[in-house]
N, C-alpha and C. Protein backbone atom coordinates (compact mmCIF):
# COMPACT_ATOMS: atom_id res chain seq x y z
N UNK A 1 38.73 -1.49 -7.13
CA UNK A 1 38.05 -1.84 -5.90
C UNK A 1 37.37 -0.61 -5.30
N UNK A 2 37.89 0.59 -5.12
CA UNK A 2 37.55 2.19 -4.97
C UNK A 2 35.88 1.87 -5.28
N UNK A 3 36.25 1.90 -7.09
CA UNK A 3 35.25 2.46 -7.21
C UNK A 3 33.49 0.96 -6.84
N UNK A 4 33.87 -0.19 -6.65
CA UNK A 4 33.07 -0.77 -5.87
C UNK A 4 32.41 -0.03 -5.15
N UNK A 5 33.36 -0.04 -4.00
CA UNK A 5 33.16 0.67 -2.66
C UNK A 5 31.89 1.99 -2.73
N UNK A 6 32.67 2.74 -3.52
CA UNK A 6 32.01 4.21 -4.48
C UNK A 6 30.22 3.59 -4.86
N UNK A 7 30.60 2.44 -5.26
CA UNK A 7 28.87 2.17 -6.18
C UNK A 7 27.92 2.06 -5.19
N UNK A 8 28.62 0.99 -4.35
CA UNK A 8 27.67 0.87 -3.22
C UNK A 8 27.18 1.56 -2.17
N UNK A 9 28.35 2.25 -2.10
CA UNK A 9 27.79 3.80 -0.88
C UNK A 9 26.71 4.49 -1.81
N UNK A 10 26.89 4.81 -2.86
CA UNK A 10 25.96 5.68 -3.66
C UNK A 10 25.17 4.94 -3.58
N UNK A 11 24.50 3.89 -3.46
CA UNK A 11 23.62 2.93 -3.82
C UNK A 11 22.90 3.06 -2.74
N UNK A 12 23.35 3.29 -1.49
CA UNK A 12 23.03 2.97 0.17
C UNK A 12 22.42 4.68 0.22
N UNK A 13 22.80 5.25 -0.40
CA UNK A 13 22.63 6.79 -0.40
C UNK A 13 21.40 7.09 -1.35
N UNK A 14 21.35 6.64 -2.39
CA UNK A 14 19.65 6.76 -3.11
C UNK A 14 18.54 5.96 -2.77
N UNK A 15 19.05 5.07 -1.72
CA UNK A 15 17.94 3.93 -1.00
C UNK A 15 17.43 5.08 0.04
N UNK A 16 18.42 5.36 1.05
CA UNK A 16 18.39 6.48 1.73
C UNK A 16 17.39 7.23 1.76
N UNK A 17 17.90 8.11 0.42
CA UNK A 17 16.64 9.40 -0.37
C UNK A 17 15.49 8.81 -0.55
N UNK A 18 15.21 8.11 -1.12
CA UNK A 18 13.87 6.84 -1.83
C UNK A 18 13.13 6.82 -0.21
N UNK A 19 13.53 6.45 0.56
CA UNK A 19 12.89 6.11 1.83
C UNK A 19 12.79 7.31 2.71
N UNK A 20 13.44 8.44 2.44
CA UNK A 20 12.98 9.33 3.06
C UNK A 20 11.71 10.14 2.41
N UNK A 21 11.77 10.02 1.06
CA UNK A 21 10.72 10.94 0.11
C UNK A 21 9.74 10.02 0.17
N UNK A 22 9.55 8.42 0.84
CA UNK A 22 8.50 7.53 0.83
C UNK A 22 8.09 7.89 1.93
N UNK A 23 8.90 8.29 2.97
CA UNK A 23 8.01 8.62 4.26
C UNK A 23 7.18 9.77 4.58
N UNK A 24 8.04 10.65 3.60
CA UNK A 24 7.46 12.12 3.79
C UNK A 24 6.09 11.89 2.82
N UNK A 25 5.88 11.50 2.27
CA UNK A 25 4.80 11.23 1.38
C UNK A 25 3.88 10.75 2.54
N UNK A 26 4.24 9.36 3.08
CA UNK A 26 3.00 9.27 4.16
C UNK A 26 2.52 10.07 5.29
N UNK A 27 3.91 11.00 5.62
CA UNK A 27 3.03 11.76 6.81
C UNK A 27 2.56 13.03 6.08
N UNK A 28 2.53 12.92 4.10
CA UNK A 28 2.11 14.04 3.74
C UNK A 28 0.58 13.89 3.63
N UNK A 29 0.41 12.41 3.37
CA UNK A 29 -1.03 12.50 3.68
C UNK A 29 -1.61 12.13 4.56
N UNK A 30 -0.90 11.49 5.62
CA UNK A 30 -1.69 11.73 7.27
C UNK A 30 -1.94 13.27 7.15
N UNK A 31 -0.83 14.07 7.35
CA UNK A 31 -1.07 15.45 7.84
C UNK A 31 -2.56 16.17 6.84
N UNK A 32 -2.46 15.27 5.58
CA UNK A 32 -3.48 16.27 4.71
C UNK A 32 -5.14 15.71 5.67
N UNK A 33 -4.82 14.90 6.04
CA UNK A 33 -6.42 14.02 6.65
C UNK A 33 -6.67 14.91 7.68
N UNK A 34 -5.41 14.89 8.36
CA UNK A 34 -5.77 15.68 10.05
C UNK A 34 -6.28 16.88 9.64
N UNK A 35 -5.54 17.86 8.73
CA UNK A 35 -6.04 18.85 8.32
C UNK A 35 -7.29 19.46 8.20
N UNK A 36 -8.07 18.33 7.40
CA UNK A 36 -9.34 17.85 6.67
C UNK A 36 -10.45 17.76 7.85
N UNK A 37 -9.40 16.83 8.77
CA UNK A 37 -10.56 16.42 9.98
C UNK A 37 -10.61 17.39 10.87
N UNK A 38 -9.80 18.77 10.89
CA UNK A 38 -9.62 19.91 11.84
C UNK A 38 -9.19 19.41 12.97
N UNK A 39 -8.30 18.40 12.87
CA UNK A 39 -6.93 18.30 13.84
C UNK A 39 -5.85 18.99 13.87
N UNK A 40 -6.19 19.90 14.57
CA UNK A 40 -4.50 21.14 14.78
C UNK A 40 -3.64 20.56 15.28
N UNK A 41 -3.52 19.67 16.47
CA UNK A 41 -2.50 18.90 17.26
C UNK A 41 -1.71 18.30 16.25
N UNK A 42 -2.65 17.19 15.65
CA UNK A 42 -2.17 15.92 14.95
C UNK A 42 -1.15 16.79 13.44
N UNK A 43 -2.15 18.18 13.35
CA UNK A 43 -1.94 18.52 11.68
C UNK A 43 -0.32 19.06 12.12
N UNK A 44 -0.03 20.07 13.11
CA UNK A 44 1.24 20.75 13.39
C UNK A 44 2.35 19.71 13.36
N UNK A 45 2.10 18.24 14.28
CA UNK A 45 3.08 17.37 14.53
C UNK A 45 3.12 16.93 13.05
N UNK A 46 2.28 16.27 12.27
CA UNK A 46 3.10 16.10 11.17
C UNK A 46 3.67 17.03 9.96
N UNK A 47 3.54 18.36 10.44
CA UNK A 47 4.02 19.21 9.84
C UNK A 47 5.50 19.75 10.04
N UNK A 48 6.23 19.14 11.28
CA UNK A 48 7.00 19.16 11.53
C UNK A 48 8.04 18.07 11.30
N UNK A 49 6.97 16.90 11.37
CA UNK A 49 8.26 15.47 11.00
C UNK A 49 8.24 15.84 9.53
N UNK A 50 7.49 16.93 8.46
CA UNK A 50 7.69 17.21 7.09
C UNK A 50 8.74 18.10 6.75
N UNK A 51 8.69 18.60 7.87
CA UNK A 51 9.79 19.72 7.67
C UNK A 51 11.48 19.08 8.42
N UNK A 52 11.16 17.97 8.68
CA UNK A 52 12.50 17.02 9.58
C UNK A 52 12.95 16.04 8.10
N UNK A 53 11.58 15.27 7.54
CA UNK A 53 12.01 14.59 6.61
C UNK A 53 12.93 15.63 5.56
N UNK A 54 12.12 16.60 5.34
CA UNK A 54 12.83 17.21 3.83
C UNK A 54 14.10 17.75 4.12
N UNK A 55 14.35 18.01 5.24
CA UNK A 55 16.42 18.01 5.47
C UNK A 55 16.85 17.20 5.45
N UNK A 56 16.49 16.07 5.97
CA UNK A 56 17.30 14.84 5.74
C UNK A 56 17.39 14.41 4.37
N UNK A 57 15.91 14.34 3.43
CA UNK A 57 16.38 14.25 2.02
C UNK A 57 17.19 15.26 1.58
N UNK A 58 16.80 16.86 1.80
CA UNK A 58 18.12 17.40 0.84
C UNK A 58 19.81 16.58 1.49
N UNK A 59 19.24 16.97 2.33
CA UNK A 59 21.32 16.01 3.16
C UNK A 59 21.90 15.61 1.82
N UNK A 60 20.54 14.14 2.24
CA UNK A 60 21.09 12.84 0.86
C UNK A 60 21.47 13.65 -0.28
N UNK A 61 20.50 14.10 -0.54
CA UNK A 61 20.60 14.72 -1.97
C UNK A 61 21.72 15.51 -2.41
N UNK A 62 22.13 16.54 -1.21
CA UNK A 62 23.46 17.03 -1.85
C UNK A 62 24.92 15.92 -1.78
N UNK A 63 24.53 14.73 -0.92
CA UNK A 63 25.38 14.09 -0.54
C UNK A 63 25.71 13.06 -1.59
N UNK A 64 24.77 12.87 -2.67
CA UNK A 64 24.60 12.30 -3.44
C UNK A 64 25.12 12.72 -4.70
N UNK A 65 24.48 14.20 -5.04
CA UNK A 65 25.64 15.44 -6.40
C UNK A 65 26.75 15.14 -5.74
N UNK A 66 27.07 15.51 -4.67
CA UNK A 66 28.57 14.97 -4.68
C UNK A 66 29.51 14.43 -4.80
N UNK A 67 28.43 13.25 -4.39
CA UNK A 67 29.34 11.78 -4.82
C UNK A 67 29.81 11.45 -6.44
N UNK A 68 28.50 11.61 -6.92
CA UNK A 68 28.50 11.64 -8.21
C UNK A 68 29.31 13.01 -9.20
């Protein structure tokens, strides 16, 4: 039963990652547009939710070697 439990947390945990590296992808290319369009405002803010996403994926990620 453990290891159920075990599959599915891991399971809830690479959905996790998957959706965080899907998001960072979109504000990777909002931020590349703003860039483009010489939006400093727009370009900094999503340069920051890039730098928010990619801790939260490593999190998962080490949370994940671990599990495993």
């Amino acid at each position: 039963m453990k290891a159920l439990f075990n599959s599915k947390k891991l399971e809830n945990q690479i959905d996790q990652f998957l959706d965080a590296v899907s998001q960072g992808l979109i504000v990777f290319v909002s931020g590349i547009k703003s860039y483009f369009d010489e939006d400093k405002s727009d370009f900094e803010h999503y340069l920051k939710e890039i730098g928010k996403l990619e801790a939260e994926a490593d999190k998962l990620r080490r949370q994940i070697e671990n599990d495993l």
